[in-house]
Protein backbone atom coordinates (compact mmCIF):
# COMPACT_ATOMS: atom_id res chain seq x y z
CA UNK A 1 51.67 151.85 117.95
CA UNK A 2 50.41 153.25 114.70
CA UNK A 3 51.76 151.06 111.40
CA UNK A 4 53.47 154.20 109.82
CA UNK A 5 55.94 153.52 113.05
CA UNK A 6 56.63 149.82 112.34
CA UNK A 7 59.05 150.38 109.54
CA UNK A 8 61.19 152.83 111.49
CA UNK A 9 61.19 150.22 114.23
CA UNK A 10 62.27 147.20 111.94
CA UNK A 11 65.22 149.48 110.95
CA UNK A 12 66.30 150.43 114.36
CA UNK A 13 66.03 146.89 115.65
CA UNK A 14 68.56 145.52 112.76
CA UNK A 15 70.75 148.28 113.34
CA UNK A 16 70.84 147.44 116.96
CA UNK A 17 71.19 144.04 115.57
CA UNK A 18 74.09 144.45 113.44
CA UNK A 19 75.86 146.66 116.02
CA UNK A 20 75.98 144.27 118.35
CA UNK A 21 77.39 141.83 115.73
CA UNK A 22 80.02 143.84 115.23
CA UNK A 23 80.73 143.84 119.36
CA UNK A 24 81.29 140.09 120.16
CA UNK A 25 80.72 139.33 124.06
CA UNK A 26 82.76 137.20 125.94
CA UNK A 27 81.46 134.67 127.56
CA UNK A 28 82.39 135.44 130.78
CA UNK A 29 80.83 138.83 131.58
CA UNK A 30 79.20 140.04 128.67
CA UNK A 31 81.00 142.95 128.14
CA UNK A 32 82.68 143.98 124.69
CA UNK A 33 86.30 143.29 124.28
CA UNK A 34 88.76 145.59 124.67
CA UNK A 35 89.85 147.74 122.03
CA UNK A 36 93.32 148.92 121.27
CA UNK A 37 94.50 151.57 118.46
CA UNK A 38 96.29 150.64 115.30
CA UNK A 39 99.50 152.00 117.16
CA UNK A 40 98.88 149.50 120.50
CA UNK A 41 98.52 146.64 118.54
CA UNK A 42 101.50 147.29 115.91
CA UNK A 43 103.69 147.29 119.66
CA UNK A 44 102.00 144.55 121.31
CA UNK A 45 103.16 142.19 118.03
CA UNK A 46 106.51 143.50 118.61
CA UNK A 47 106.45 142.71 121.95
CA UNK A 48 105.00 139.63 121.30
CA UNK A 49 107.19 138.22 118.60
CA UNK A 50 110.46 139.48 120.25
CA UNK A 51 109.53 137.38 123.05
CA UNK A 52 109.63 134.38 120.86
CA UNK A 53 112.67 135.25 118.84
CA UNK A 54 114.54 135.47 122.47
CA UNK A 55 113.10 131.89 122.57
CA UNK A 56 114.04 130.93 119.47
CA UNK A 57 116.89 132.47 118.97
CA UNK A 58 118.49 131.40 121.61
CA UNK A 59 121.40 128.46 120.83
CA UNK A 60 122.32 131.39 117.99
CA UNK A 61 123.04 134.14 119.93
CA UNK A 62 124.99 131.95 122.50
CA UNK A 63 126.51 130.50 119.63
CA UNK A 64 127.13 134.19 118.62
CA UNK A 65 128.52 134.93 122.54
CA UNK A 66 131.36 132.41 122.46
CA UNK A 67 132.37 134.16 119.10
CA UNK A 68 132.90 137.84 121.21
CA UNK A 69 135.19 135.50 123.64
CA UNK A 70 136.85 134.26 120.41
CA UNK A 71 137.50 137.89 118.84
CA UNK A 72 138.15 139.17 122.44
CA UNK A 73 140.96 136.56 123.34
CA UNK A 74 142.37 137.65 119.61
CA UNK A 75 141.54 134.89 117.74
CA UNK A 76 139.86 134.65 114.62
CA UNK A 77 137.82 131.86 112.55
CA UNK A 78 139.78 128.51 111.62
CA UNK A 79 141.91 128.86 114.71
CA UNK A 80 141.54 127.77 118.21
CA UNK A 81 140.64 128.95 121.44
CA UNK A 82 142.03 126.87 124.43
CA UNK A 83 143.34 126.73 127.80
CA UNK A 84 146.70 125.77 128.30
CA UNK A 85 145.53 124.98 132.04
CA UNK A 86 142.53 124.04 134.15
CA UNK A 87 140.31 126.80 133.28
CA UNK A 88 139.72 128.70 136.36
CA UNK A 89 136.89 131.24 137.08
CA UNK A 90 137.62 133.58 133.81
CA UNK A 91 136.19 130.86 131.54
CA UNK A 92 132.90 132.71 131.71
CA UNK A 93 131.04 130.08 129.44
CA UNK A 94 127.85 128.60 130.60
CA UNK A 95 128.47 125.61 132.90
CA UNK A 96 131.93 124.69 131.48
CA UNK A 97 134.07 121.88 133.25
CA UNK A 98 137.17 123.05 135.24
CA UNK A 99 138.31 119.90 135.31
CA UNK A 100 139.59 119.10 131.59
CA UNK A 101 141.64 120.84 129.08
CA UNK A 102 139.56 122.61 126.84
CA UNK A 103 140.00 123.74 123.26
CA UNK A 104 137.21 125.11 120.80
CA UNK A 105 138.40 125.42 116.94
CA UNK A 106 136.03 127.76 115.22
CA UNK A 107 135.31 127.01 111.52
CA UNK A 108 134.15 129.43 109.10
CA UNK A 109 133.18 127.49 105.77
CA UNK A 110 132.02 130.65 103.59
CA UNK A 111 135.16 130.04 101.61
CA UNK A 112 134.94 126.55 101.30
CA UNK A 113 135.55 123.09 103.42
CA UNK A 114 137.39 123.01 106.32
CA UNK A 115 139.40 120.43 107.90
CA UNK A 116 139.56 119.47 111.23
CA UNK A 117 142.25 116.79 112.01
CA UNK A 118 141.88 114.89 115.36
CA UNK A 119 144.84 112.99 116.62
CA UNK A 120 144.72 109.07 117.65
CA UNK A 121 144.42 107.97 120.89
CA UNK A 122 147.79 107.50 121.39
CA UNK A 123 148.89 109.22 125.22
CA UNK A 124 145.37 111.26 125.42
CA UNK A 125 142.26 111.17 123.96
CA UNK A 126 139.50 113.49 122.91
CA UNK A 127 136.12 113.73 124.06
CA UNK A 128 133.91 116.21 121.76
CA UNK A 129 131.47 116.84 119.24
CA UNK A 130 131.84 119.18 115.61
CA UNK A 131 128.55 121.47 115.99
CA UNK A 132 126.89 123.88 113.49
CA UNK A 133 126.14 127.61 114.11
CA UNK A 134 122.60 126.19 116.06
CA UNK A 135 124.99 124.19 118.25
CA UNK A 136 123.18 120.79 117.10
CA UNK A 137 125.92 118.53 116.94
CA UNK A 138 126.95 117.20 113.02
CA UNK A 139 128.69 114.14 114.51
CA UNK A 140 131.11 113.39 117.52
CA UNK A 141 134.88 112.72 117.63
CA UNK A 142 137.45 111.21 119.44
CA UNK A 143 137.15 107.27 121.32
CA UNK A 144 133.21 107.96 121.41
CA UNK A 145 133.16 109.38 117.87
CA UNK A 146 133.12 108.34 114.66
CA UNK A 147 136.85 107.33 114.26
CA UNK A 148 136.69 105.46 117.71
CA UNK A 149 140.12 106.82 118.79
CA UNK A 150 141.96 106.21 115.56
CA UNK A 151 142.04 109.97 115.01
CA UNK A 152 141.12 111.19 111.79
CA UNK A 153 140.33 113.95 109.04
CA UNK A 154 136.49 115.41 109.57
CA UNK A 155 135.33 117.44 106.56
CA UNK A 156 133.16 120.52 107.17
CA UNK A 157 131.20 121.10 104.12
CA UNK A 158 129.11 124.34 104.03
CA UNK A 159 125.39 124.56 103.23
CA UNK A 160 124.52 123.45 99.88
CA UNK A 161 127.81 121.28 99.42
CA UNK A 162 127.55 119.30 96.07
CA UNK A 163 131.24 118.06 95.35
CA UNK A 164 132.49 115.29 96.02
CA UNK A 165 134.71 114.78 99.42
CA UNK A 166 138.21 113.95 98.25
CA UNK A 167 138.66 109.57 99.73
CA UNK A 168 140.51 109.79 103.30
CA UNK A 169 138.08 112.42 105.12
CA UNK A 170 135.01 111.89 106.83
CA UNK A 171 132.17 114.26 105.50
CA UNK A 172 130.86 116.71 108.34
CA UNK A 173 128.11 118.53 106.23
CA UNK A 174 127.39 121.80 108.19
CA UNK A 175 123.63 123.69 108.27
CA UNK A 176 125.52 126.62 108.91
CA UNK A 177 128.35 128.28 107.38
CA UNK A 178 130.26 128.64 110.79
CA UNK A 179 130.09 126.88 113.53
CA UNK A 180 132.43 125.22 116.36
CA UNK A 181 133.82 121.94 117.81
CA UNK A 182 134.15 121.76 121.26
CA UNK A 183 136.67 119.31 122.37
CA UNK A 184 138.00 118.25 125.92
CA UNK A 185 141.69 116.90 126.43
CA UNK A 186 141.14 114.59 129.10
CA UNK A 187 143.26 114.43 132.27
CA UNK A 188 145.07 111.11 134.01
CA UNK A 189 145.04 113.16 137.36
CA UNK A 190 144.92 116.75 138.51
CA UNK A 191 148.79 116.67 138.61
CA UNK A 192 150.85 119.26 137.15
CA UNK A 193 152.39 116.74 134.90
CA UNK A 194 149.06 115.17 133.98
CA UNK A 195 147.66 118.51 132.96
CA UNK A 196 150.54 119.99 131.00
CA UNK A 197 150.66 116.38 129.16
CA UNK A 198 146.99 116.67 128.76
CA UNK A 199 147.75 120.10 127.15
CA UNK A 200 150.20 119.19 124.79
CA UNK A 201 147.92 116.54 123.63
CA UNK A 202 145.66 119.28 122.47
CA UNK A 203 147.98 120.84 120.42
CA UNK A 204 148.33 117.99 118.15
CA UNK A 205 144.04 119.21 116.97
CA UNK A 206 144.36 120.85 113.54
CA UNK A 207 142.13 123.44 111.47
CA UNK A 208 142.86 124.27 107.86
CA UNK A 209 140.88 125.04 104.57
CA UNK A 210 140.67 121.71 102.18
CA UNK A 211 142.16 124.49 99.90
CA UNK A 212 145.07 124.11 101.36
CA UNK A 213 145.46 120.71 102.28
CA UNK A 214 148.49 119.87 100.28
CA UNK A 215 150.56 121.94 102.61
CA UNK A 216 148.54 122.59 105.57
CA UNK A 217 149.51 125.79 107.02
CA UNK A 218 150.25 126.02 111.02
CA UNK A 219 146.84 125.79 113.50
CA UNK A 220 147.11 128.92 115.30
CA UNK A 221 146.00 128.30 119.19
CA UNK A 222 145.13 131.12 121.26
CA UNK A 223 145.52 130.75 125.01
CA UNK A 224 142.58 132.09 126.97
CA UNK A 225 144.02 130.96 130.20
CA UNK A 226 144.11 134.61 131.64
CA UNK A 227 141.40 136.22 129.51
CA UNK A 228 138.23 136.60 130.86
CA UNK A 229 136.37 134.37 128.36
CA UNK A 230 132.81 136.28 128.73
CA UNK A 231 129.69 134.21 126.94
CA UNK A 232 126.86 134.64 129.20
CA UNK A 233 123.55 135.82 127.78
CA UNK A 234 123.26 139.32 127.44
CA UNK A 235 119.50 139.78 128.06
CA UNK A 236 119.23 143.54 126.79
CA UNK A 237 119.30 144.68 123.38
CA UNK A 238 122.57 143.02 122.33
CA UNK A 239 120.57 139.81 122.24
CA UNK A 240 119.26 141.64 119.23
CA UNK A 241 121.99 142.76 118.07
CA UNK A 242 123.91 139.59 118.27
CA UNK A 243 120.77 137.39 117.09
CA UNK A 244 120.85 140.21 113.77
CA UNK A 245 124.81 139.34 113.03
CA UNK A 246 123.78 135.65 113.02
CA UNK A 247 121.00 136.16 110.49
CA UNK A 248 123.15 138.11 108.35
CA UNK A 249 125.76 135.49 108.03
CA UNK A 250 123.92 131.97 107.85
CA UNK A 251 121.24 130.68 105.56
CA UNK A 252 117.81 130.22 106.42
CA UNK A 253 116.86 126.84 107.48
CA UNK A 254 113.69 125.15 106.39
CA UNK A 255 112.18 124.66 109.37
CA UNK A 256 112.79 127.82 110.30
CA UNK A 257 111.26 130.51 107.39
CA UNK A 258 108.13 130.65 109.51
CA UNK A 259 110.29 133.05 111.46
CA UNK A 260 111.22 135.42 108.67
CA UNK A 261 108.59 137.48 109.16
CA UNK A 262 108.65 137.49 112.14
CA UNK A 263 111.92 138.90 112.80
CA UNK A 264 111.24 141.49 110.33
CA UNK A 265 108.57 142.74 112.41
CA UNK A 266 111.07 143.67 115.24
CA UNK A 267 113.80 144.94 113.03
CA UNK A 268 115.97 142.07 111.91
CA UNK A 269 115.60 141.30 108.25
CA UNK A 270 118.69 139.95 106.51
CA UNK A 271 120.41 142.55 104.29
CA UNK A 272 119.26 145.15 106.12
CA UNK A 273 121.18 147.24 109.51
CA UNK A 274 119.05 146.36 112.76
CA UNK A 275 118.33 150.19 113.65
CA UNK A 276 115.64 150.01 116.05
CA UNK A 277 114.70 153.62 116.96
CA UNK A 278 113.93 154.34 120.98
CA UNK A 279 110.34 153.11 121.65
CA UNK A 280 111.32 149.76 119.96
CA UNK A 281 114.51 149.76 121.81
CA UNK A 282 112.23 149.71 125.33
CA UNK A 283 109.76 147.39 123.83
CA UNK A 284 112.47 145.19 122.93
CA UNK A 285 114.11 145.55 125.98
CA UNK A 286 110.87 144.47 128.01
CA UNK A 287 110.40 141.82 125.94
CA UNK A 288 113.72 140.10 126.79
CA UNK A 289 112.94 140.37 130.31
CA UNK A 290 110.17 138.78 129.70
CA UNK A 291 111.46 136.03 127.82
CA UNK A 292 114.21 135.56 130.55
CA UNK A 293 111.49 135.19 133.33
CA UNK A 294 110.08 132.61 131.50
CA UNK A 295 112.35 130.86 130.32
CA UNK A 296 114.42 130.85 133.90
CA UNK A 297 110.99 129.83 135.37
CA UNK A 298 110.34 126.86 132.49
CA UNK A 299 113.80 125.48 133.69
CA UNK A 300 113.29 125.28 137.75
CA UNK A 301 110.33 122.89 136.69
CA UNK A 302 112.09 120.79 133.77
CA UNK A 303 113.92 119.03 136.84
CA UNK A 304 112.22 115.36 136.64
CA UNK A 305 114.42 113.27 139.12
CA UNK A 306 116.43 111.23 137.81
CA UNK A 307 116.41 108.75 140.80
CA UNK A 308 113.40 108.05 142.66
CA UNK A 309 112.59 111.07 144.84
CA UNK A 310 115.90 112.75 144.10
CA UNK A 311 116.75 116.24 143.06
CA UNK A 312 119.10 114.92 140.50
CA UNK A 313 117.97 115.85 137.31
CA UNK A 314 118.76 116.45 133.82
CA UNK A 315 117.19 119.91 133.30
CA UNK A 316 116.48 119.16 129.09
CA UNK A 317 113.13 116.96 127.93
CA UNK A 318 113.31 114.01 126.05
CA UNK A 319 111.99 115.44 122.83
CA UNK A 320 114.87 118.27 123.33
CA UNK A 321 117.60 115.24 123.58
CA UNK A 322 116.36 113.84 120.63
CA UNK A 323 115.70 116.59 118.24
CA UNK A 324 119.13 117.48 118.74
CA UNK A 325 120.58 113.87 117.62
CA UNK A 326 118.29 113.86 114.72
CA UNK A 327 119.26 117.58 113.58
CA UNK A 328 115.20 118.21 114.43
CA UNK A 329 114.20 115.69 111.69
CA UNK A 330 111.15 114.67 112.92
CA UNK A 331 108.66 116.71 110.57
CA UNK A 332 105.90 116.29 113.85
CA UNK A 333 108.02 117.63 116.40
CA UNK A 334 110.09 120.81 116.51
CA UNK A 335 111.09 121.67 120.69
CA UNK A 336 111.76 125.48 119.86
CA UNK A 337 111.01 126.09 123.90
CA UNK A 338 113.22 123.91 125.65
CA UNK A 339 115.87 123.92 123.52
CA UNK A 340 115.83 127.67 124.16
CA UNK A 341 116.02 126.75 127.78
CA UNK A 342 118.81 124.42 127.34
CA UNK A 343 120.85 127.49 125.73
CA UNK A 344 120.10 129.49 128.82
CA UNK A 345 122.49 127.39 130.78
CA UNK A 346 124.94 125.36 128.48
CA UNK A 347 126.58 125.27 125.20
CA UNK A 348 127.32 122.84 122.87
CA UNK A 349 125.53 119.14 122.19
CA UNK A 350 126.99 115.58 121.66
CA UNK A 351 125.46 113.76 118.59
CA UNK A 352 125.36 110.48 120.95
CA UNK A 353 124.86 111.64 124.65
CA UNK A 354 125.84 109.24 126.96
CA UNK A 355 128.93 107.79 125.37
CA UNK A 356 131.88 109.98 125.88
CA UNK A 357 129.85 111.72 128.78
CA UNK A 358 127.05 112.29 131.11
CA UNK A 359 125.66 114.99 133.35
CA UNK A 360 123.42 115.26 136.47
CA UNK A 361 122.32 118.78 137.75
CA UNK A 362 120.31 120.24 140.91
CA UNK A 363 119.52 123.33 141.83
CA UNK A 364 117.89 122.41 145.54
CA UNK A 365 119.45 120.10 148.68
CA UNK A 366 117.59 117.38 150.06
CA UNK A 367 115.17 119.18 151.80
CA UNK A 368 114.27 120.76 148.50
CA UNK A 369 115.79 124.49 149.33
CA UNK A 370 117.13 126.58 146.75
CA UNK A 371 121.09 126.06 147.33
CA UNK A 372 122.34 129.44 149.10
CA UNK A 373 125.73 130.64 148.62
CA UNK A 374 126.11 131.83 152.37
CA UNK A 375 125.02 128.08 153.77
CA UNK A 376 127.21 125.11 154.04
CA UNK A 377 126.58 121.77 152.21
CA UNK A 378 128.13 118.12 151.83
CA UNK A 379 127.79 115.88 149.11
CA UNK A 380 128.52 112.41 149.64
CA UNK A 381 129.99 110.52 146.77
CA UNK A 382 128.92 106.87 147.14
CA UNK A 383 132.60 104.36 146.32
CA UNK A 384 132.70 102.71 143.26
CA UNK A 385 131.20 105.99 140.93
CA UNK A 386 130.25 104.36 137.47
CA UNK A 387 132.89 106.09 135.29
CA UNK A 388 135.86 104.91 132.99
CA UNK A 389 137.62 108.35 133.53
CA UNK A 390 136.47 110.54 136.05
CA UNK A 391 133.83 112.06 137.88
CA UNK A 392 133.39 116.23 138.97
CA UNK A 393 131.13 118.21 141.01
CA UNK A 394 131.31 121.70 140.01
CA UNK A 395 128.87 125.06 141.25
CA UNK A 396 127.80 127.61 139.08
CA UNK A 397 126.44 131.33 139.98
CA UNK A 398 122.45 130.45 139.37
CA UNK A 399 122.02 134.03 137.97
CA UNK A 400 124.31 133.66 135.25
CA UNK A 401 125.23 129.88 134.73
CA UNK A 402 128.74 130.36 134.69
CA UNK A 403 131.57 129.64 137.29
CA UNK A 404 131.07 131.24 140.17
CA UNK A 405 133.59 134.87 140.19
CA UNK A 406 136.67 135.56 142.03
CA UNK A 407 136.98 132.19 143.60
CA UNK A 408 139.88 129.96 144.53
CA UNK A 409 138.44 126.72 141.95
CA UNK A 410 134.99 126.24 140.95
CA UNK A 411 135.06 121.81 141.53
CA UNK A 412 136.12 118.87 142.90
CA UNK A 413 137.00 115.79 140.43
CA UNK A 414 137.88 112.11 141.62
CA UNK A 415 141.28 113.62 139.40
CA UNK A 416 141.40 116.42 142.25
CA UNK A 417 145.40 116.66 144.44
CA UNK A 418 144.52 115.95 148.00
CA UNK A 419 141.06 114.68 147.70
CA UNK A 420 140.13 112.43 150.57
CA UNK A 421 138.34 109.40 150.40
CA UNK A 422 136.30 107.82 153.50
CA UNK A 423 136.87 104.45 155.08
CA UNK A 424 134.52 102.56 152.66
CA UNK A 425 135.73 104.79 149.29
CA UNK A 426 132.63 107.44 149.56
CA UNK A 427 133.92 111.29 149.03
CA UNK A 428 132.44 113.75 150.90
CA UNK A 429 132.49 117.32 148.82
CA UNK A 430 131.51 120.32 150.55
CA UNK A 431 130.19 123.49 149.25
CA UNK A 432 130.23 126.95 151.11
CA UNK A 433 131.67 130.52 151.70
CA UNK A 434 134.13 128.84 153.72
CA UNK A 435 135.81 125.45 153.86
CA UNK A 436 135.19 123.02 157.09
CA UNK A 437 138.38 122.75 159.33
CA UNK A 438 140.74 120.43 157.77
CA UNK A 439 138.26 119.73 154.37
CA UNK A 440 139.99 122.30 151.89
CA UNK A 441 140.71 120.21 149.62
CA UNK A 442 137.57 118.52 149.56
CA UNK A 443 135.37 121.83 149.62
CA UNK A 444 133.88 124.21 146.28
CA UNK A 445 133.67 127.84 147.36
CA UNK A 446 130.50 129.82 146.74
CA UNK A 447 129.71 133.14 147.22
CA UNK A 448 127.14 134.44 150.10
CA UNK A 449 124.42 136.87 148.41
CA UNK A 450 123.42 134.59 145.55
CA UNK A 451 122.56 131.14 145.12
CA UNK A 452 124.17 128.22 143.15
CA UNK A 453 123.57 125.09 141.02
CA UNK A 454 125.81 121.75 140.94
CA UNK A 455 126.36 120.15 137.96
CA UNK A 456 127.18 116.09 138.38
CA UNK A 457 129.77 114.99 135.83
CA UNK A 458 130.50 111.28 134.39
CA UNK A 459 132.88 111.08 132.14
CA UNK A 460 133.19 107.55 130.53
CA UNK A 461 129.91 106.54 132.13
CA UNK A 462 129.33 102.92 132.65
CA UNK A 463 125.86 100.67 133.41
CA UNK A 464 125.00 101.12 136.88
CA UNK A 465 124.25 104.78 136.03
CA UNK A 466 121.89 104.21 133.64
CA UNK A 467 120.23 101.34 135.41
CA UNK A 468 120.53 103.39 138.69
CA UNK A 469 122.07 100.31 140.80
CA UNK A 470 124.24 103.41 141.54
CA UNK A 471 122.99 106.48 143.21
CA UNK A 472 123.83 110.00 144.17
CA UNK A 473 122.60 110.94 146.88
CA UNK A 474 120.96 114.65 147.47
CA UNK A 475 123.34 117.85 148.54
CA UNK A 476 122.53 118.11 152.42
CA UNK A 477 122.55 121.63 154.06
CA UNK A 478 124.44 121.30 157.07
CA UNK A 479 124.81 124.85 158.62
């Protein structure tokens, strides 16, 4: 090689040099990365961040979901939805109990405090929490609240409150400018009587502005008893839409500006209409099914037995349980995931779980088989259950976590007409498409095609629960 060729070599070998700088390998095989266009990439970040605002998002828009049963029943904010009976299959909220009166007061502080008056415990009592527009619960009410069954006046304050709380309320300062209480009128028995009494004792709840405290106008209570109460997760573009109205009402958190941008990317940018033109629409709309396969998936393994060897479980982590009771305070620890998966299949959180109640769920019989709607089961309720009040078993449609449709009642409750007990006090509850000869009133329909989850309910839990000297035992499959 003559020397007049070495310089033309030296600059071919660092431009070979430098382009293969600016082609990284990968370990693996060598070969250059893929490449995408400026237009593939600007979708795969919408894609990728709608994913995690499904994820995120997710105790807002079902928040957001029980407000459409609110406006659909005709009520409005700083009233209350309840049912004047044992909710049947209509309530279409996410696990509810059938077994207790229900009532939800929606507050709406944008025009100041709101008061929320809860009776004594004088011939009922109320189990329930006050929670913000995220559903994390401010504080809870009733015997296992704050005024320990004395009733009292709670004080919503909005964000940003600075005045001080007149003397004779008890301050309920609110993240969010609206939010809800969910409260539970508890029953003596599953008599007629028992449940209109239960009913009445409702009533007595009350929701006014502090505005107008002097003279408290009339609580309006809207019956939902025959409405089809619809506030199941819409996993489509109304998740969108419904996670966009939130946004535009409620103040940014804190610990939650990291998502501003975020949600901008995809369209939802407070101030501004959500107007997503088509190809974002379809990207959007894959990336909630997306989100809801993961997040369905995330919550078939969150079941850690509660027992040894069981599949009792409580289907929400640790760090989940207590974010919520500390309003997410810990600056190290922020459970954005499961609490999403919590809001896939329940509403609402208790400041102080355990107290007023407590909740065991599985979603496979002993032999650890998904539960089938077409296939007969018995549960067998050991005597002596661990509860001050009352206990239910109560099955849910798997696909949507609500009551199962069109069916004759959705539980049975140690409160439940005709129940029958065993020789030694055990309860056997059955759960089918059709009730064993003489069992009806021991038996929860379900519904052949699908499959179904049983949620375990203590209200007034006691010791051996927690320190599991009492046991459920597992769902058999019998035919």
């Amino acid at each position: 090689m003559s020397h007049n060729n070495r310089p033309r070599l030296a600059i071919c070998t660092v431009a070979l040099a430098l382009c293969a700088l600016s082609q990284p390998i990968t370990a693996q095989t060598g070969a250059a990365p893929q490449r995408f266009t400026a237009e593939q990439l600007a979708e795969r970040a919408v894609q990728r961040r709608a994913v995690e605002a499904v994820i995120w998002g997710m105790p807002a828009v079902n928040f957001e979901r029980m407000v459409d049963g609110l406006v659909h029943a005709k009520g409005e904010w700083n009233q209350v939805v309840y049912w004047s009976r044992l909710p049947d299959w209509k309530n279409q909220t996410l696990t509810p109990n059938p077994d207790v009166i229900y009532l939800m007061p929606f507050y709406d502080t944008r025009n100041g405090p709101v008061v929320l008056e809860i009776p004594p415990a004088e011939g009922g009592s109320i189990t329930g929490s006050v929670d913000e527009g995220w559903q994390t619960a401010i504080e809870d009410v009733g015997p296992a609240g704050v005024d320990k069954g004395k009733g009292g006046k709670y004080l919503i304050l909005p964000p940003g409150y600075k005045d001080k709380v007149p003397d004779g309320y008890i301050p309920m300062p609110s993240s969010t400018y609206a939010g809800f209480a969910l409260l539970r009128s508890n029953i003596g028995s599953g008599s007629d009587a028992d449940i209109a009494k239960a009913a009445v004792y409702g009533r007595k709840v009350r929701i006014y502005p502090l505005a107008q405290a002097a003279i408290p106008p009339a609580t309006r209570f809207v019956d939902a008893i025959d409405t089809v109460y619809d506030s199941t997760i819409p996993y489509d573009l109304r998740f969108f839409e419904k996670l966009h109205r939130f946004v535009q009402r409620e103040p940014w958190i804190e610990r939650d500006r990291a998502m501003i941008d975020a949600l901008k990317s995809i369209g939802i940018e407070k101030g501004k209409p959500f107007a997503p033109d088509r190809k974002t629409q379809a990207i959007l709309q894959d990336a909630v099914a997306e989100a809801r396969a993961w997040l369905d998936t995330t919550y078939e393994a969150g079941y850690v037995p509660y027992f040894s060897g069981s599949r009792w479980g409580i289907p929400v982590s640790p760090d989940v349980l207590d974010g919520m009771r500390s309003n997410f305070g810990k600056p190290d620890s922020y459970p954005v995931s499961g609490r999403g998966v919590l809001y896939t299949f329940g509403f609402f959180s208790a400041r102080h779980g355990g107290r007023g109640q407590a909740y065991l769920a599985t979603i496979k019989d002993k032999a650890g088989q998904a539960l089938d709607g077409g296939s007969t089961y018995r549960l067998t309720v050991p005597p002596n259950a661990p509860v001050r009040l009352y206990w239910s078993a109560t099955a849910y449609d798997r696909a949507t976590h609500a009551l199962i449709r069109d069916q004759k009642w959705s539980s049975r409750a140690s409160t439940s007409q005709g129940l029958q007990k065993n020789a030694d006090g055990s309860v056997d509850v059955f759960f089918g498409p059709k009730a064993p000869q003489g069992k009806e009133m021991n038996w929860v329909p379900t519904q052949a095609g699908g499959r179904f989850e049983v949620l375990f309910r203590f209200y007034g839990p006691e010791k051996p629960l927690f320190d599991k000297t009492w046991q459920l035992p597992d769902i058999e499959k019998l035919q």
